[in-house]
C-alpha atoms as a PDB file:
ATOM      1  CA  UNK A   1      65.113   7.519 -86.764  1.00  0.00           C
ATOM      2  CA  UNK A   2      65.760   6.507 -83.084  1.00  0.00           C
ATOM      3  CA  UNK A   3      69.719   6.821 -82.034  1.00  0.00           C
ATOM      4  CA  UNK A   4      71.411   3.883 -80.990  1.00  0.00           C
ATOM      5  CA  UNK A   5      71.652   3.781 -76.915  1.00  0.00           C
ATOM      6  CA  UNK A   6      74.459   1.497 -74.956  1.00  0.00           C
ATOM      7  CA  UNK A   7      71.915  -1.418 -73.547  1.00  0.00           C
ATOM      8  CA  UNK A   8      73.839  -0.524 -70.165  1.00  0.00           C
ATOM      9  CA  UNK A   9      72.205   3.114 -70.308  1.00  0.00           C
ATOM     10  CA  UNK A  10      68.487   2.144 -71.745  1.00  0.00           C
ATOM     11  CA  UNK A  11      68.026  -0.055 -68.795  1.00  0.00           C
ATOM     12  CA  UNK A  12      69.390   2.460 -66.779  1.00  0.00           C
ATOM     13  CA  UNK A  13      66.995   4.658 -67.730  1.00  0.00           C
ATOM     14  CA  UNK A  14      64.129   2.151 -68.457  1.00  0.00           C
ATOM     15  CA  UNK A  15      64.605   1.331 -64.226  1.00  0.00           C
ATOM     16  CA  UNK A  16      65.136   5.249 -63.248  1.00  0.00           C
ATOM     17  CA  UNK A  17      61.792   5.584 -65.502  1.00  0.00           C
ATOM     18  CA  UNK A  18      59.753   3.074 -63.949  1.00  0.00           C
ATOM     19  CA  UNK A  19      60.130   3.535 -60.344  1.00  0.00           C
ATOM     20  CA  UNK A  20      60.987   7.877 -60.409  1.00  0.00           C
ATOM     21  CA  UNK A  21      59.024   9.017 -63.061  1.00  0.00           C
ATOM     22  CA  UNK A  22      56.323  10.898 -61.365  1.00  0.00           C
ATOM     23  CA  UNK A  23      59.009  12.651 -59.705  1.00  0.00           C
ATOM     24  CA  UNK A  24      61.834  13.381 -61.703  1.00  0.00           C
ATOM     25  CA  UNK A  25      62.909  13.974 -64.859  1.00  0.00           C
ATOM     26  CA  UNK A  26      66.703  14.413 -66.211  1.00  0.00           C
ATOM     27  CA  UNK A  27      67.377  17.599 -67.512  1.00  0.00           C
ATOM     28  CA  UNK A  28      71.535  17.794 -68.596  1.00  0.00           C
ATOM     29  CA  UNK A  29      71.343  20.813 -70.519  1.00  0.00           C
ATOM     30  CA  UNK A  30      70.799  23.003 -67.873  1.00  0.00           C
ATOM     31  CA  UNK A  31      73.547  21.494 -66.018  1.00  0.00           C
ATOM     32  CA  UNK A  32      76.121  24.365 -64.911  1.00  0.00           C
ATOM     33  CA  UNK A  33      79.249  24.196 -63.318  1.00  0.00           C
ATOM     34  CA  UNK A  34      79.559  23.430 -59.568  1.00  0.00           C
ATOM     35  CA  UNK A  35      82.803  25.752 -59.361  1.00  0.00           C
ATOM     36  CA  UNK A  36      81.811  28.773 -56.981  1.00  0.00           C
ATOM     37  CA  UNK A  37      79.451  29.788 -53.845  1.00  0.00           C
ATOM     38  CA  UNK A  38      76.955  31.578 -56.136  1.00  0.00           C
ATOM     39  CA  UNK A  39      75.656  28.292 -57.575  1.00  0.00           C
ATOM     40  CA  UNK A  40      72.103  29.195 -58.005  1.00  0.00           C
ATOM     41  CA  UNK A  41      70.338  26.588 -54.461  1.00  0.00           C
ATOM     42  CA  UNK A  42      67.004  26.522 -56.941  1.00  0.00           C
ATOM     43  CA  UNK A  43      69.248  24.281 -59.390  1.00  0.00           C
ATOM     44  CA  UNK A  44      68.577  21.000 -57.008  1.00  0.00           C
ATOM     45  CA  UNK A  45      69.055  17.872 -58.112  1.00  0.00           C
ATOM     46  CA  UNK A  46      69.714  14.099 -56.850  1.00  0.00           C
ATOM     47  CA  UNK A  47      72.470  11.281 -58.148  1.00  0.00           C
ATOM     48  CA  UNK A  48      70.708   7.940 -58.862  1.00  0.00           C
ATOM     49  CA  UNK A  49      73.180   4.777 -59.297  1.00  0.00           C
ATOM     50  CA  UNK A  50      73.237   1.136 -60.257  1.00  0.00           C
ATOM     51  CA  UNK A  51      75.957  -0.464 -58.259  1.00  0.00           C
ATOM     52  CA  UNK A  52      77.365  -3.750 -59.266  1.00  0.00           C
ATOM     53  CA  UNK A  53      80.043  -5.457 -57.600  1.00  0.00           C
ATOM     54  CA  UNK A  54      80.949  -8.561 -55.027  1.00  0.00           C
ATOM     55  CA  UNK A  55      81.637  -9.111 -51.585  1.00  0.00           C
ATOM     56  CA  UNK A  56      85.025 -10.184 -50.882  1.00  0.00           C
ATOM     57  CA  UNK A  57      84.109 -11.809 -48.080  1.00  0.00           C
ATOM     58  CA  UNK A  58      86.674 -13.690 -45.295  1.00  0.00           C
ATOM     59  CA  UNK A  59      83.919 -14.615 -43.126  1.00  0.00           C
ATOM     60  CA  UNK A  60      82.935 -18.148 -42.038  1.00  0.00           C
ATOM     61  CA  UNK A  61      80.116 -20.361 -41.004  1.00  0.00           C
ATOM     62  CA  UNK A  62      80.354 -21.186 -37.306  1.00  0.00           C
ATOM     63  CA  UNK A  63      78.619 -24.028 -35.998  1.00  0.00           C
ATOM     64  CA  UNK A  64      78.437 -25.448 -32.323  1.00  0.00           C
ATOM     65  CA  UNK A  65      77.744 -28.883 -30.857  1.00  0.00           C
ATOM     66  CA  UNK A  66      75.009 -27.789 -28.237  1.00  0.00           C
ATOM     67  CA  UNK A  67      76.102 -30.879 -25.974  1.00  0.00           C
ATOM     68  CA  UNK A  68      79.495 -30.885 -26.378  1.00  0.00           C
ATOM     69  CA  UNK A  69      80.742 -27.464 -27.164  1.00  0.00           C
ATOM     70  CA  UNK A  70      83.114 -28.255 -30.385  1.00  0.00           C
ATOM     71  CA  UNK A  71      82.858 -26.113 -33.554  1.00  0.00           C
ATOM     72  CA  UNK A  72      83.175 -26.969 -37.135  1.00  0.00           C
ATOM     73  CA  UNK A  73      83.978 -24.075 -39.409  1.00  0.00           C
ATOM     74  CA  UNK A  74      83.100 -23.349 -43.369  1.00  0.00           C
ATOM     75  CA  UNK A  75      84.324 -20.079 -45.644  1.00  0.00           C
ATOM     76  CA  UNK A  76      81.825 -18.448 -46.820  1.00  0.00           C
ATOM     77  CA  UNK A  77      82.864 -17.638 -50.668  1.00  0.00           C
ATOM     78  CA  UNK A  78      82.640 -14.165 -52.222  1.00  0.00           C
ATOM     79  CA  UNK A  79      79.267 -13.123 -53.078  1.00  0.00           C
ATOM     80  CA  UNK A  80      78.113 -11.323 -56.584  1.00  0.00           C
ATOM     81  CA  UNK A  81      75.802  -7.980 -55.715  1.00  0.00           C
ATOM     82  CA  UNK A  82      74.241  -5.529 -57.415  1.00  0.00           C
ATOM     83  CA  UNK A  83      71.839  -2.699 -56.121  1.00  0.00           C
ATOM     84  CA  UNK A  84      70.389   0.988 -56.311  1.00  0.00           C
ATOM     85  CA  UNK A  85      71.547   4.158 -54.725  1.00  0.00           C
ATOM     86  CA  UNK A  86      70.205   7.425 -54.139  1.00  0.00           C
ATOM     87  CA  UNK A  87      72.110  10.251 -52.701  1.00  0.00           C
ATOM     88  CA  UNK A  88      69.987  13.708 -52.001  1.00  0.00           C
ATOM     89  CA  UNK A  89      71.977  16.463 -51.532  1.00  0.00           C
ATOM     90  CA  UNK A  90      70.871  19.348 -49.313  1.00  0.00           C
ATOM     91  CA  UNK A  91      74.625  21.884 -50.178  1.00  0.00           C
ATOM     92  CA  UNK A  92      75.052  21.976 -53.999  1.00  0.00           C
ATOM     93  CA  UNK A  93      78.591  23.736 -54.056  1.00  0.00           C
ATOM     94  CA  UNK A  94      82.158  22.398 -54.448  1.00  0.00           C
ATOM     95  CA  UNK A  95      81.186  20.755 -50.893  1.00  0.00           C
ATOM     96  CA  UNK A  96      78.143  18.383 -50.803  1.00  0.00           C
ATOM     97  CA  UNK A  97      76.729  17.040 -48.194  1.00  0.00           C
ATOM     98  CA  UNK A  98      73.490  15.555 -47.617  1.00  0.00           C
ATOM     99  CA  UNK A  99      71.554  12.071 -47.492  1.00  0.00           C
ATOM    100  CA  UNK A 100      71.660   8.731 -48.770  1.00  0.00           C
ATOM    101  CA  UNK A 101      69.505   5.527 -49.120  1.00  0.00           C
ATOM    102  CA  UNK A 102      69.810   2.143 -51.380  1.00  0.00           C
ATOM    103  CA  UNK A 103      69.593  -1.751 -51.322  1.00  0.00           C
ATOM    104  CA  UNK A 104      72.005  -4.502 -52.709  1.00  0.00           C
ATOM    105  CA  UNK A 105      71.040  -8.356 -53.058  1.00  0.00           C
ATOM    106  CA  UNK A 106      73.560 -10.959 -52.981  1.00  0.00           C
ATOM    107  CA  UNK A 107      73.166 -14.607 -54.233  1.00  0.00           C
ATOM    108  CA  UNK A 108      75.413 -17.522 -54.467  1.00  0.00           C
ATOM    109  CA  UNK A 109      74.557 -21.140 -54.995  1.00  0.00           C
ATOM    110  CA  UNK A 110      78.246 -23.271 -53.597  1.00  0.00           C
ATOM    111  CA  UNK A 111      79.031 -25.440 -51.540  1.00  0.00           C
ATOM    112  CA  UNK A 112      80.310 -25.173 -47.117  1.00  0.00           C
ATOM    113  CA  UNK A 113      82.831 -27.284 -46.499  1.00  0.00           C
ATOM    114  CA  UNK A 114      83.302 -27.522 -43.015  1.00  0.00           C
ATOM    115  CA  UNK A 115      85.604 -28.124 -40.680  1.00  0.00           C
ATOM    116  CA  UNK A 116      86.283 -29.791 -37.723  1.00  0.00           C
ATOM    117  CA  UNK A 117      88.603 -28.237 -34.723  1.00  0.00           C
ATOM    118  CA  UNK A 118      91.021 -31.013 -35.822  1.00  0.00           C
ATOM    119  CA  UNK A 119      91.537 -29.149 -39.349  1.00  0.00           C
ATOM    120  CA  UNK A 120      90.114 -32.234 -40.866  1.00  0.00           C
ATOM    121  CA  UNK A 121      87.065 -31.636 -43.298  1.00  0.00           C
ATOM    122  CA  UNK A 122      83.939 -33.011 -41.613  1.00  0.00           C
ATOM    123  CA  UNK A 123      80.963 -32.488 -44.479  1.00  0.00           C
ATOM    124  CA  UNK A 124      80.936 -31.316 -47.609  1.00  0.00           C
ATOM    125  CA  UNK A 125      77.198 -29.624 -48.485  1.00  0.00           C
ATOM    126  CA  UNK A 126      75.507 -27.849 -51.503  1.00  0.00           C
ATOM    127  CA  UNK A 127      73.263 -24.685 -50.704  1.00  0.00           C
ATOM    128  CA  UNK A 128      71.939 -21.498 -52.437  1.00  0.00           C
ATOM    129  CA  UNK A 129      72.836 -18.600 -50.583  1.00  0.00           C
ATOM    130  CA  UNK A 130      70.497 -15.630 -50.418  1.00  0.00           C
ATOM    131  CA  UNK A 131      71.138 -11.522 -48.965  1.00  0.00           C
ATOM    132  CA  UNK A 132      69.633  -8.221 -48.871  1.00  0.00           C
ATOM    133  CA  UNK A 133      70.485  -5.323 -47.536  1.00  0.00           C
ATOM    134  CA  UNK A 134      68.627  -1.735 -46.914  1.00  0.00           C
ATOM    135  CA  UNK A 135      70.725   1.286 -45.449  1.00  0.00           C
ATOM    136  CA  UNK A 136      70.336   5.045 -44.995  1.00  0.00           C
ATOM    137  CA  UNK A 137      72.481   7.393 -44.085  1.00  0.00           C
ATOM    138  CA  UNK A 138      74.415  10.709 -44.416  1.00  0.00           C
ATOM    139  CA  UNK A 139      77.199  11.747 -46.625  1.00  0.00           C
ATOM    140  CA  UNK A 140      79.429  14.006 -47.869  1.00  0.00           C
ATOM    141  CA  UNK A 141      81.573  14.727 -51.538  1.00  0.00           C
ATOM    142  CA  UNK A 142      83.935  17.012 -53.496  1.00  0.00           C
ATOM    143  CA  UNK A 143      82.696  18.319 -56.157  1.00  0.00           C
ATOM    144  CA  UNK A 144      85.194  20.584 -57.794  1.00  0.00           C
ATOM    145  CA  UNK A 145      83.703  20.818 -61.229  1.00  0.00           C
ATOM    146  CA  UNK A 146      80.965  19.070 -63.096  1.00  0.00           C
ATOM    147  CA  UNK A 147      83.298  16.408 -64.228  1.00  0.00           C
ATOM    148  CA  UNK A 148      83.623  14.734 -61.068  1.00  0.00           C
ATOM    149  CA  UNK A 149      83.356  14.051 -57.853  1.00  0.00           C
ATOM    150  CA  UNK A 150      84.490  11.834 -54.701  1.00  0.00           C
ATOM    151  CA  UNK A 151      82.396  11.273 -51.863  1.00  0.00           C
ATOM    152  CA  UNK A 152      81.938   8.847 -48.568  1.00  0.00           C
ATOM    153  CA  UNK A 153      78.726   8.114 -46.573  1.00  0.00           C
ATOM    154  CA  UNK A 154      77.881   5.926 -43.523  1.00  0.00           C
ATOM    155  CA  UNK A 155      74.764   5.200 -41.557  1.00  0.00           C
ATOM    156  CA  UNK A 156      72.838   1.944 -40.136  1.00  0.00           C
ATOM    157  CA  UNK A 157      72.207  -1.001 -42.242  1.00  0.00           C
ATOM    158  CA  UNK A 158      69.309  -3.835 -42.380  1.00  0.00           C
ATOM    159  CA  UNK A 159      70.514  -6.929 -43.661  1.00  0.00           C
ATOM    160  CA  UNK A 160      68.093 -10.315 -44.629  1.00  0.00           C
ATOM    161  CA  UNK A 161      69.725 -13.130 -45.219  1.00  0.00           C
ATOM    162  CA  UNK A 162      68.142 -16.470 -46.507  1.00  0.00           C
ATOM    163  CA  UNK A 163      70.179 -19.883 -46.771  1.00  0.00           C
ATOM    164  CA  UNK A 164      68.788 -23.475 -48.380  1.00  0.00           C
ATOM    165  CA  UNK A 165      70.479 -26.572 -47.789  1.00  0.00           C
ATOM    166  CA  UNK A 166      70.090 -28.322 -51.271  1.00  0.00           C
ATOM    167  CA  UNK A 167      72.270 -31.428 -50.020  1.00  0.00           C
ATOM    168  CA  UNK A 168      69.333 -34.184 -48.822  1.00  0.00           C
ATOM    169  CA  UNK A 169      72.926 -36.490 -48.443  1.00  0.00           C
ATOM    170  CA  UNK A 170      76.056 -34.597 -48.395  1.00  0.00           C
ATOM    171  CA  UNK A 171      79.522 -36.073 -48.880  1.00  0.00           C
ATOM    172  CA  UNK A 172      81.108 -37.041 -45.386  1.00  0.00           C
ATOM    173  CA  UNK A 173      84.495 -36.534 -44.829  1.00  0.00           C
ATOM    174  CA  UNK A 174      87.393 -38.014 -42.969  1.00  0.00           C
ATOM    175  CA  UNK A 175      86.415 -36.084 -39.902  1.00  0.00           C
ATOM    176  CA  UNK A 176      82.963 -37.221 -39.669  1.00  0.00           C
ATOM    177  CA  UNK A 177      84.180 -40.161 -40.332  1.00  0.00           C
ATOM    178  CA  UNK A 178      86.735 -40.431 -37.389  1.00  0.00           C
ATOM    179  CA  UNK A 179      83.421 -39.648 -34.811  1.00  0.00           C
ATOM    180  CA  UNK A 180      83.313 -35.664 -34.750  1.00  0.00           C
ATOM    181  CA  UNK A 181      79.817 -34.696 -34.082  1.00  0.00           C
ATOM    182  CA  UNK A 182      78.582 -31.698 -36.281  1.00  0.00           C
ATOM    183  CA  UNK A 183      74.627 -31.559 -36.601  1.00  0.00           C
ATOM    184  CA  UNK A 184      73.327 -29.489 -39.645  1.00  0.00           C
ATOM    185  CA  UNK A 185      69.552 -29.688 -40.962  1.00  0.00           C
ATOM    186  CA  UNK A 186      69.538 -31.294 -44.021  1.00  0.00           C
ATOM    187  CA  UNK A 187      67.471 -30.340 -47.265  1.00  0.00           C
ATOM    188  CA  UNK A 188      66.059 -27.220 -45.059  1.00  0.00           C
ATOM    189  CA  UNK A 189      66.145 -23.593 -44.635  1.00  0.00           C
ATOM    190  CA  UNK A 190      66.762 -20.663 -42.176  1.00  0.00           C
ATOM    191  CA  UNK A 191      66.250 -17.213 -42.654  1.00  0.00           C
ATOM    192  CA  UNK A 192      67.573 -14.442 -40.039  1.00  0.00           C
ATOM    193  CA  UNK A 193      67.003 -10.353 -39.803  1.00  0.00           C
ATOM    194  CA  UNK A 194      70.093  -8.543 -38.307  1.00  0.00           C
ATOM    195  CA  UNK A 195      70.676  -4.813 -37.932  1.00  0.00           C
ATOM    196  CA  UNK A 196      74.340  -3.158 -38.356  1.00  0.00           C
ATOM    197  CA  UNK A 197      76.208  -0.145 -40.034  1.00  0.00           C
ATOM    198  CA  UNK A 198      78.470   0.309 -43.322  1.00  0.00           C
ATOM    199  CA  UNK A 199      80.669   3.085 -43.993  1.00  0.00           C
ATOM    200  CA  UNK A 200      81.204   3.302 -48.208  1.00  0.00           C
ATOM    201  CA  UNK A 201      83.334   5.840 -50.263  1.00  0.00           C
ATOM    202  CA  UNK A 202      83.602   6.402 -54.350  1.00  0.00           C
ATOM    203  CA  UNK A 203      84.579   8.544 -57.042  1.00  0.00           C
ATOM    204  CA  UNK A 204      82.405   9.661 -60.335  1.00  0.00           C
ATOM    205  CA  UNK A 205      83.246  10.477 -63.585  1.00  0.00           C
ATOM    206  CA  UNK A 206      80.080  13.045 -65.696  1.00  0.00           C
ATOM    207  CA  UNK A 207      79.971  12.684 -68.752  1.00  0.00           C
ATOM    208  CA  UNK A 208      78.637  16.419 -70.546  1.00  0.00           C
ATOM    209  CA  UNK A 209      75.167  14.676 -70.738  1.00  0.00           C
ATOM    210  CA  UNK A 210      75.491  14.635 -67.194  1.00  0.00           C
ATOM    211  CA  UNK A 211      75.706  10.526 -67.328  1.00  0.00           C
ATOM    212  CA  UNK A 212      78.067   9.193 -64.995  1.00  0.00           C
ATOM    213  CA  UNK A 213      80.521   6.109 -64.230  1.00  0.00           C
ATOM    214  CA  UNK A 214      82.723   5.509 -61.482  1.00  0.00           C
ATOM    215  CA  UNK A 215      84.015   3.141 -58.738  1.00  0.00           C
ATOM    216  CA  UNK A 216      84.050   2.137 -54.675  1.00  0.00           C
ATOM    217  CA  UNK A 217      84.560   0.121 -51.654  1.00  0.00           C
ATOM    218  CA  UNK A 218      82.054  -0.418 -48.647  1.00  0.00           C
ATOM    219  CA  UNK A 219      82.132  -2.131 -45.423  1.00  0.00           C
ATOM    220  CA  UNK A 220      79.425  -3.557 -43.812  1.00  0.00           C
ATOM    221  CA  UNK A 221      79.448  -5.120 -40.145  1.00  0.00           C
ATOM    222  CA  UNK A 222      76.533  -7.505 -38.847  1.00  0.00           C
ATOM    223  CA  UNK A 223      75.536 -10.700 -37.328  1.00  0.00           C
ATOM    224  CA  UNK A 224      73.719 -13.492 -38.773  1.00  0.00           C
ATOM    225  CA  UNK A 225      72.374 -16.574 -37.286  1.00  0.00           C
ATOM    226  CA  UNK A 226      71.377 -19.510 -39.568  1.00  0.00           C
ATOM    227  CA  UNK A 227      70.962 -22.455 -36.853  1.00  0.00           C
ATOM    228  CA  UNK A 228      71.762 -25.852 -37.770  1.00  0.00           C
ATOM    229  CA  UNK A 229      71.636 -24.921 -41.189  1.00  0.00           C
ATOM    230  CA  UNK A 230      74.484 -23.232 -41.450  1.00  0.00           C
ATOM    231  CA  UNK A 231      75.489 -21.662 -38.130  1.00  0.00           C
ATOM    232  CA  UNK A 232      76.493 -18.099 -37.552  1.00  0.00           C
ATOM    233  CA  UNK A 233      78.318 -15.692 -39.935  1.00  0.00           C
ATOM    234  CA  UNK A 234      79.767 -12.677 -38.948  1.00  0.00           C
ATOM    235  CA  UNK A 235      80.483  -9.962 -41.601  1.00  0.00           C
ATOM    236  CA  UNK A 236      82.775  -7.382 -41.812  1.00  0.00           C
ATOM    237  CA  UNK A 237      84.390  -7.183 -45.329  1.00  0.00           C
ATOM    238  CA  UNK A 238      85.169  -5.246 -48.083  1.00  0.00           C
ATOM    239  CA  UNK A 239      82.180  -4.748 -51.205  1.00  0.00           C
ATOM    240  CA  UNK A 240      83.942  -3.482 -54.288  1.00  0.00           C
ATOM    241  CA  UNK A 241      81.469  -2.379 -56.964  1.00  0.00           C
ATOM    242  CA  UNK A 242      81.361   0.248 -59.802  1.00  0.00           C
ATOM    243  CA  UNK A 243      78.384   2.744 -60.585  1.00  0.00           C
ATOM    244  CA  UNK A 244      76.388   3.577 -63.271  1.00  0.00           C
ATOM    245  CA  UNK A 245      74.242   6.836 -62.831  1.00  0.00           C
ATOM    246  CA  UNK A 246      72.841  10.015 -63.915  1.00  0.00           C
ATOM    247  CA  UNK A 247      71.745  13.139 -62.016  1.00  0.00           C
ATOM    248  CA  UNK A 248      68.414  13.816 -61.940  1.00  0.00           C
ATOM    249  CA  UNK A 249      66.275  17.625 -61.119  1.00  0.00           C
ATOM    250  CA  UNK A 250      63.394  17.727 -58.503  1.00  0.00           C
ATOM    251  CA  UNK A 251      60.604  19.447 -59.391  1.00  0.00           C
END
């Protein structure tokens, strides 16, 4: 008779399956302690995680009147994400350190209301909202026990970011309708490519099947630049997201 399995944990596994499987497989009964030096180095293993979490983002949409110079600003609103990480260690004692890669996607369909330099709302405009981002980098964790862990990494980022304007005839507002001049493509779409770095610590909980659960922060800085779309967005904010993983052995 097959055990029941949390749905959270088969399609961990079913995704860990899928894309590692001639690679790794999970073996948590050989899991020992991480408490001393004399941790046998052939024990190696990785920590694979599904991150979910959203950008709290304070950023804003920036765009300029090429002939005149005025600016009309929109928030950007927070941003759902969820993504994969890997972290290879290469010292397996109470002190890891080592390397780490993953992705996120972000996606948000909402509306930019911007606004003029006179704090009056110029146009109001629906759009769907579309990021990715790849990083690698290096890292470092306290491991104490087998229990748990806490750990921060940092390293360069590539972000994608993808942004349709669904609004063919947005709503103008008492700005616009006073004369300010903001110029945004209607009904069309911009894509940009910008490089940048993130800096991201957590803690983990194991669970004695070596399972694991836990919670963090990252901060990721970059430059995006959507035309007359939607202008330029700087970001630099917080991503709060929790983990679901397991460690896995190399052989």
């Amino acid at each position: 008779m097959m055990s029941r399995t949390p749905l959270y944990r088969f399609a961990l596994s079913l995704v860990i399956s899928t894309l590692f499987s001639p690679y790794l497989y999970a073996d948590p009964i050989r899991y020992q302690e991480v408490s001393s030096p004399e941790k046998p180095t052939s024990d190696d293993w990785i920590y694979l995680t599904v991150n979910l979490g959203s950008l709290d983002t304070q950023a804003q949409a920036t765009i300029t009147d090429p002939d005149t110079g005025e600016k009309a600003y929109a928030d950007v609103p927070s941003i759902p994400f969820g993504g994969i990480q890997a972290q290879i260690p290469m010292a397996r004692q109470w002190l890891e350190y080592g390397f780490e890669t993953g992705a996120h996607i972000g996606w948000k369909n909402d509306s930019f209301v911007f606004v003029a330099t006179n704090n009056q709302a110029a146009l109001a405009l629906k759009n769907q909202f579309f990021l990715m981002e790849i990083h690698g980098g290096v890292f470092a964790a306290i491991a104490p026990n087998s229990r748990f862990r806490i750990y921060a990494g940092t390293g360069p980022l590539l972000a994608y970011g993808h942004i349709n304007n669904t609004d063919e005839q947005p709503e103008n507002l008492p700005a616009a309708q006073n004369g300010t001049n903001i110029t945004i493509d209607l009904g069309k779409s911009e894509n940009d490519v910008s490089l940048g770095f993130y800096g991201r610590a957590g803690l983990e909980y194991f669970t004695r099947s070596g399972f694991s659960f836990g919670a963090g922060v990252r901060r990721a800085k970059y430059d995006m630049d959507f035309g007359n779309v939607a202008g330029d967005i700087s970001f630099n904010d917080n991503l709060y997201f929790i983990t679901l993983g397991q460690r896995f052995k190399i052989y």
